[in-house]
C-alpha atoms as a PDB file:
ATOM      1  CA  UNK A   1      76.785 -13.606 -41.945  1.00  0.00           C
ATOM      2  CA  UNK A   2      78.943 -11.384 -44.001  1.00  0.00           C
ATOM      3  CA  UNK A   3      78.014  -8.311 -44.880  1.00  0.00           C
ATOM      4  CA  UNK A   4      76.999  -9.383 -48.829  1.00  0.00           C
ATOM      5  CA  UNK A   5      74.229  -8.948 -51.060  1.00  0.00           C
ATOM      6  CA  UNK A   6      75.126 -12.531 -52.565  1.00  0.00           C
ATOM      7  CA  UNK A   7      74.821 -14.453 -50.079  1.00  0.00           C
ATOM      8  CA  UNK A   8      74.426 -18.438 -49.300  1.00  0.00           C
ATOM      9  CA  UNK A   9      70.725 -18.689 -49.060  1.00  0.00           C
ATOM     10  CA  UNK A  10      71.177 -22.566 -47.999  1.00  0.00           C
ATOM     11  CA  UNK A  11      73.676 -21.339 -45.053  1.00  0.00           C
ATOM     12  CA  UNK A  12      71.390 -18.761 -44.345  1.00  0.00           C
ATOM     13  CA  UNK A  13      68.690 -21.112 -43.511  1.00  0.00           C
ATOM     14  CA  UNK A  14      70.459 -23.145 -41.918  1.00  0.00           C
ATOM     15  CA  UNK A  15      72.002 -20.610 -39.510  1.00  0.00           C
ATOM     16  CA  UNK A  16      68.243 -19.146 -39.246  1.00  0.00           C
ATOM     17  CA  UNK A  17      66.757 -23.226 -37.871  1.00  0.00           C
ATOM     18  CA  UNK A  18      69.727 -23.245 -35.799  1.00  0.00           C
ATOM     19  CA  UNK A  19      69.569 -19.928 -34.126  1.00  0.00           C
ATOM     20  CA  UNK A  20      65.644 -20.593 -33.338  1.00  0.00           C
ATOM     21  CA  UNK A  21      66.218 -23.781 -31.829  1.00  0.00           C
ATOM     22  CA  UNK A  22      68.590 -22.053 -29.111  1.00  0.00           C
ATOM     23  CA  UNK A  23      65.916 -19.640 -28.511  1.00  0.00           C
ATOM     24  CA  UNK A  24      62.905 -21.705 -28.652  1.00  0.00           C
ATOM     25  CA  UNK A  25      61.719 -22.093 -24.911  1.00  0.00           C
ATOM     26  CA  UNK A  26      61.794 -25.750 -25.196  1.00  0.00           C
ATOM     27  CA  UNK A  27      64.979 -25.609 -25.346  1.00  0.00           C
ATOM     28  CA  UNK A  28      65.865 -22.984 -22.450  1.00  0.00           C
ATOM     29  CA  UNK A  29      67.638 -24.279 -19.704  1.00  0.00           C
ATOM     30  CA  UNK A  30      67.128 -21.569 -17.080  1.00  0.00           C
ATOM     31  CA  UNK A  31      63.635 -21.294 -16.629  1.00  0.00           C
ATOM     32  CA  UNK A  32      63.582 -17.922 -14.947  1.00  0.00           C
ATOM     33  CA  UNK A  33      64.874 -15.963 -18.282  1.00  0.00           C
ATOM     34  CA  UNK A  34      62.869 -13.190 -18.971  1.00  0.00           C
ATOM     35  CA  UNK A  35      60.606 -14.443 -21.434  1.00  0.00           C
ATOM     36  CA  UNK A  36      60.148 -10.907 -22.998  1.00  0.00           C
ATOM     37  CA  UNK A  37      63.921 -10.753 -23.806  1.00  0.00           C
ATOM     38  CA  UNK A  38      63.829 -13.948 -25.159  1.00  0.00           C
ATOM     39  CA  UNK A  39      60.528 -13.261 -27.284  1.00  0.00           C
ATOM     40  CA  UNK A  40      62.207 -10.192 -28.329  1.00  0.00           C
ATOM     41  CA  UNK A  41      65.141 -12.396 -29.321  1.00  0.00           C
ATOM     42  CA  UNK A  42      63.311 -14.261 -31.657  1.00  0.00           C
ATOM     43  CA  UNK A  43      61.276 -11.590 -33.479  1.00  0.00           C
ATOM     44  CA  UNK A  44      64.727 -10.316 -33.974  1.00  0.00           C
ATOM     45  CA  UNK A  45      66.007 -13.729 -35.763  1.00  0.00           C
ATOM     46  CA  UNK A  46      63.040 -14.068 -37.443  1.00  0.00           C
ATOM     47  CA  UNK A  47      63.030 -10.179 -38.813  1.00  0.00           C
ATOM     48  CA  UNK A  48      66.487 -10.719 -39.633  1.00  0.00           C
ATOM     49  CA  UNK A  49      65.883 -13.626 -41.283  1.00  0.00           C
ATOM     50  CA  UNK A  50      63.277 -12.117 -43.370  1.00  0.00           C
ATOM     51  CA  UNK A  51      65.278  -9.524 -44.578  1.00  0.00           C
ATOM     52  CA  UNK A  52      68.009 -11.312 -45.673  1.00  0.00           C
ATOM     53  CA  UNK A  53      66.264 -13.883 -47.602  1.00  0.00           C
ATOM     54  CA  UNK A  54      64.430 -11.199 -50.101  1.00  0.00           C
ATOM     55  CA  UNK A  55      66.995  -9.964 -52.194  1.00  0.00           C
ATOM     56  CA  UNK A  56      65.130  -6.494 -52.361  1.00  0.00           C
ATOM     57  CA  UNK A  57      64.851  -6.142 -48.380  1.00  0.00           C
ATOM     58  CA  UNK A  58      68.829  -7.470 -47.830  1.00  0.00           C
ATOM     59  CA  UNK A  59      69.878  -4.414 -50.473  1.00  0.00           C
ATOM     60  CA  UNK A  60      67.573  -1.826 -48.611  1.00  0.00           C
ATOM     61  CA  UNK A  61      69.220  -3.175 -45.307  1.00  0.00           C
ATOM     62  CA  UNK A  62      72.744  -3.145 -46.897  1.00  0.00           C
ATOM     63  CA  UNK A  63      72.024   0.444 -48.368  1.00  0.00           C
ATOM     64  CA  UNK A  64      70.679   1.749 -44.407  1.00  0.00           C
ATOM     65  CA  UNK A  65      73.915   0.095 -42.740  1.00  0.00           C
ATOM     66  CA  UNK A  66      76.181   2.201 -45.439  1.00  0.00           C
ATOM     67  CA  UNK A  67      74.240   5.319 -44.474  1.00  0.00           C
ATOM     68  CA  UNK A  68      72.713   5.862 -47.824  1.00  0.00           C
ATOM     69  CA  UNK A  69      69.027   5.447 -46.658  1.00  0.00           C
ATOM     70  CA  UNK A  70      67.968   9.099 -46.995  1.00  0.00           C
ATOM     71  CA  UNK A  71      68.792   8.796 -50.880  1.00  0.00           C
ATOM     72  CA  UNK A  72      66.068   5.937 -51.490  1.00  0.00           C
ATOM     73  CA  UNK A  73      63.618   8.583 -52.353  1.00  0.00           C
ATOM     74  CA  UNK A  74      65.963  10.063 -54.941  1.00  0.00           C
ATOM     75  CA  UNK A  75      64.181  11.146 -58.382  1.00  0.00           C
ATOM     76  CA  UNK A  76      65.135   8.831 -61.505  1.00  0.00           C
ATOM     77  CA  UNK A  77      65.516   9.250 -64.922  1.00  0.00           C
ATOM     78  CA  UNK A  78      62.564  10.660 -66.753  1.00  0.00           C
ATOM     79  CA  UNK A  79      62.988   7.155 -69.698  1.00  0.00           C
ATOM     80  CA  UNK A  80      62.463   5.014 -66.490  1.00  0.00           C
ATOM     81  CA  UNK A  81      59.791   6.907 -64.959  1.00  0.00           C
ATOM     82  CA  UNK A  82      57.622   6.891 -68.298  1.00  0.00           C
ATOM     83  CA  UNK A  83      58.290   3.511 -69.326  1.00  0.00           C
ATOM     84  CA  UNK A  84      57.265   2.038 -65.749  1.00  0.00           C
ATOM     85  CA  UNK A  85      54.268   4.857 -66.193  1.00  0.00           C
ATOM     86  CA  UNK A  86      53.076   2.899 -69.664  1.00  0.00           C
ATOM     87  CA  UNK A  87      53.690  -0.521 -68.221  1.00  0.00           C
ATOM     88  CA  UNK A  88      51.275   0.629 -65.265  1.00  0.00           C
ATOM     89  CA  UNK A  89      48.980   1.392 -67.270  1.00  0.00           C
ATOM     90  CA  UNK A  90      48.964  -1.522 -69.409  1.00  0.00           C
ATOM     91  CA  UNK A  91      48.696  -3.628 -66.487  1.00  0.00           C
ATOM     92  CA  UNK A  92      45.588  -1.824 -65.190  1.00  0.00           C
ATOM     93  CA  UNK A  93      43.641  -2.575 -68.735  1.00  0.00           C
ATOM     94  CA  UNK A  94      45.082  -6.136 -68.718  1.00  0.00           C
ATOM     95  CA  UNK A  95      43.909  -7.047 -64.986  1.00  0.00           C
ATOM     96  CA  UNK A  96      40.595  -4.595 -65.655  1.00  0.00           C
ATOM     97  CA  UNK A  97      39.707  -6.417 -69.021  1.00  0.00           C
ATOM     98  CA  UNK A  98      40.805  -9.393 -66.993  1.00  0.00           C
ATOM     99  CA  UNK A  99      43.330 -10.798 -70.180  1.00  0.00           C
ATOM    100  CA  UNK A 100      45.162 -13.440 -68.738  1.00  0.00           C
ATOM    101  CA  UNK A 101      47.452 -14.061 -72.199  1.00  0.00           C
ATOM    102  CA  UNK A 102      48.270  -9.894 -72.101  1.00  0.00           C
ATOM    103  CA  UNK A 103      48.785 -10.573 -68.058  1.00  0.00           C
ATOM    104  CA  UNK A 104      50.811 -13.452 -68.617  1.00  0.00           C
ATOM    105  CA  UNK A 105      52.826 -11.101 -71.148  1.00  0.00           C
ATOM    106  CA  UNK A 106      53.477  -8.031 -69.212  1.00  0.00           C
ATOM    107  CA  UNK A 107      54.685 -11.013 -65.878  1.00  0.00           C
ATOM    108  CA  UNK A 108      57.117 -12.098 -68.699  1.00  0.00           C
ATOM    109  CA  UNK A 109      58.142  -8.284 -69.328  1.00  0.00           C
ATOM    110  CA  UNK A 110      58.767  -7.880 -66.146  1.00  0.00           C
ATOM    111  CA  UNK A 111      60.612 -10.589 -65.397  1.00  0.00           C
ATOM    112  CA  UNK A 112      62.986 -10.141 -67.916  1.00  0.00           C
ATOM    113  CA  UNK A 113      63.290  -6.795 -67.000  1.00  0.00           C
ATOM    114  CA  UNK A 114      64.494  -7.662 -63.388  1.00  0.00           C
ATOM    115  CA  UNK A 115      66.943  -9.927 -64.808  1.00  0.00           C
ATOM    116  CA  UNK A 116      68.249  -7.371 -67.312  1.00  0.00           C
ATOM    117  CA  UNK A 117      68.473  -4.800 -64.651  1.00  0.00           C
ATOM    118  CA  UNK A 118      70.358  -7.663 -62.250  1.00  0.00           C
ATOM    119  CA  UNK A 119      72.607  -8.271 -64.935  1.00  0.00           C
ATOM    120  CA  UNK A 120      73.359  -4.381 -65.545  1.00  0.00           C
ATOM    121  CA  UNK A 121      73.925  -4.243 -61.654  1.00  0.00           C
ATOM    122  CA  UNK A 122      76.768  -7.629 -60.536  1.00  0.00           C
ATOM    123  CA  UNK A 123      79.314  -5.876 -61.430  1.00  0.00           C
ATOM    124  CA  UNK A 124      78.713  -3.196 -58.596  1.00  0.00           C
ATOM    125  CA  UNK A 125      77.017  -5.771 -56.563  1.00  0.00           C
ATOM    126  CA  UNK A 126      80.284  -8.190 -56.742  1.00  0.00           C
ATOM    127  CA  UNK A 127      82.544  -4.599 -56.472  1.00  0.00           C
ATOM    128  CA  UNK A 128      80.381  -3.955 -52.639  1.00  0.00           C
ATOM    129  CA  UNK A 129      80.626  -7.737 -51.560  1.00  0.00           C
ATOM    130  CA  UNK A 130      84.631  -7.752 -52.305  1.00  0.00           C
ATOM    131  CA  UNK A 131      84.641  -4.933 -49.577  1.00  0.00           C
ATOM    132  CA  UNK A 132      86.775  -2.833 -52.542  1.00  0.00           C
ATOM    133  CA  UNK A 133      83.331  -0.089 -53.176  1.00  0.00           C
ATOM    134  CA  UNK A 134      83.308   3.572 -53.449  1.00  0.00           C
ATOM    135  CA  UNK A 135      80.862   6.214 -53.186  1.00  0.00           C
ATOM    136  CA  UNK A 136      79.789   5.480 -57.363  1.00  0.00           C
ATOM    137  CA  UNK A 137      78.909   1.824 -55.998  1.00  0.00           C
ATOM    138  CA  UNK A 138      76.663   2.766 -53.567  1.00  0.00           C
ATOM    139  CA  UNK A 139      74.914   5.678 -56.000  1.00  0.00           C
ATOM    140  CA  UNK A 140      74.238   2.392 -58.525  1.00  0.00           C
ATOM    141  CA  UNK A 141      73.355  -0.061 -55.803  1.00  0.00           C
ATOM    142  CA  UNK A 142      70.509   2.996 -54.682  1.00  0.00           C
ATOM    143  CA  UNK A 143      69.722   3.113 -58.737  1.00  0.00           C
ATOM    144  CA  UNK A 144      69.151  -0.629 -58.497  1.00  0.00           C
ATOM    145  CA  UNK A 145      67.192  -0.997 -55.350  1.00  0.00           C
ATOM    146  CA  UNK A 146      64.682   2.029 -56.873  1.00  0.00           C
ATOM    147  CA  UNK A 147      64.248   0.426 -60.271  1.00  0.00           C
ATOM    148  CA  UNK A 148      63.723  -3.078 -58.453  1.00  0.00           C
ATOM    149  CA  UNK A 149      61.364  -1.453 -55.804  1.00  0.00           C
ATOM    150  CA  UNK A 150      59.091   0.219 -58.898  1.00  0.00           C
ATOM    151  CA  UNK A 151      59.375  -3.603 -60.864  1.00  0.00           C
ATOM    152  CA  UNK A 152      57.857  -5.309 -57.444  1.00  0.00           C
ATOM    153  CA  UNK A 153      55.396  -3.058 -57.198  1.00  0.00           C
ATOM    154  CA  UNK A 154      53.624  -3.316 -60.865  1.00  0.00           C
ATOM    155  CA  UNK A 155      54.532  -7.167 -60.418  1.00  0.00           C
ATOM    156  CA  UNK A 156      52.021  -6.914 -57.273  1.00  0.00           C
ATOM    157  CA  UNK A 157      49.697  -4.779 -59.407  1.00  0.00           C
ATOM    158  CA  UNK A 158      49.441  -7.893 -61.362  1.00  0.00           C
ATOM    159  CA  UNK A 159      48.448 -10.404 -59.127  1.00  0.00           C
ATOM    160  CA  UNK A 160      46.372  -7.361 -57.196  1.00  0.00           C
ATOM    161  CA  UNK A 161      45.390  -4.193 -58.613  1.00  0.00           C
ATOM    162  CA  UNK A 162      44.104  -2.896 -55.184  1.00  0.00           C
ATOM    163  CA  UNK A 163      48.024  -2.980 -54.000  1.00  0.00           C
ATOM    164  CA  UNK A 164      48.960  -0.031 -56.473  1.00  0.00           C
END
C-alpha cells in the first residue's frame, strides 16, 4: 500500500481477503509453523487493516510514521474549542430530553461540518499523498486529525451519551 491518506478502499480489501487467506491455517502448508507467529501474523493484518480503512485511524497512523505524534495533544483555537463546547452541550439536552428531530439536527451539523472541514483539508491531504509536503502540511494534517477526533467524539455522544 502506498503511503496515502486517499487510498483505494476496494484494493485495500482486496489485498486485506488475500493476505488472510495466506495466513489462515487452512491454508498452511508446513504444519509445524509456529502457530503463535502465525496468530501474531494475522492480528497484525487484521490491525492493519483496521486502521487503514477508518479514515481518522489511517491519518493518526500517517501522522505517527512522520514523527508528528507527540503534537496530537496540541491546544486549538479558542473559536473551535467553544463552538465544539456549545455543540456538546446541545447534544447533552437533545439526547437528555430525548428529541430525536433536534438529534437528527445536530447529526446533520455535524456531518456537514466533517465535510466542510475535509474540504478545507485536500489540498494538504493531496500535497502529503504527492510525496511533495513540508513541515506546514503536516502542522494542518495534525489541525485536521484534532478537529475530526473532537467531531467523532460528540457524533458518539449522540448515539451514546455515556461515551463522552
Amino acid at each position: 500500500m502506498p503511503k496515502a491518506f486517499f487510498i483505494d478502499t476496494q484494493f485495500l480489501r482486496k489485498k486485506f481477503y488475500s493476505l488472510s487467506r495466506e495466513q489462515h491455517p487452512d491454508n498452511l502448508q508446513n504444519e509445524d509453523q509456529n502457530k503463535n507467529e502465525n496468530d501474531s501474523k494475522i492480528n497484525e493484518i487484521n490491525l492493519a487493516y483496521k486502521i487503514l480503512l477508518d479514515p481518522l485511524q489511517r491519518l493518526k497512523h500517517i501522522l505517527e510514521i512522520e514523527g508528528v505524534s507527540s503534537v496530537l495533544e496540541k491546544p486549538l483555537e479558542p473559536s473551535f474549542l467553544m463552538e465544539m463546547i456549545e455543540l456538546h452541550e446541545e447534544i447533552h439536552l437533545a439526547v437528555q430530553a430525548c428529541d430525536q428531530e433536534k438529534i437528527n439536527t445536530l447529526q446533520k451539523q455535524l456531518n456537514d461540518y466533517e465535510q466542510i472541514l475535509e474540504v478545507s483539508k485536500k489540498s494538504s491531504i493531496s500535497t502529503y499523498d504527492s510525496g511533495q509536503f513540508d513541515t506546514k502540511t503536516l502542522e494542518s494534517l495534525v489541525d485536521y486529525f484534532i478537529k475530526l477526533r473532537y467531531i467523532r467524539r460528540l457524533k458518539k455522544a449522540l448515539l451514546n451519551e455515556d461515551e463522552m
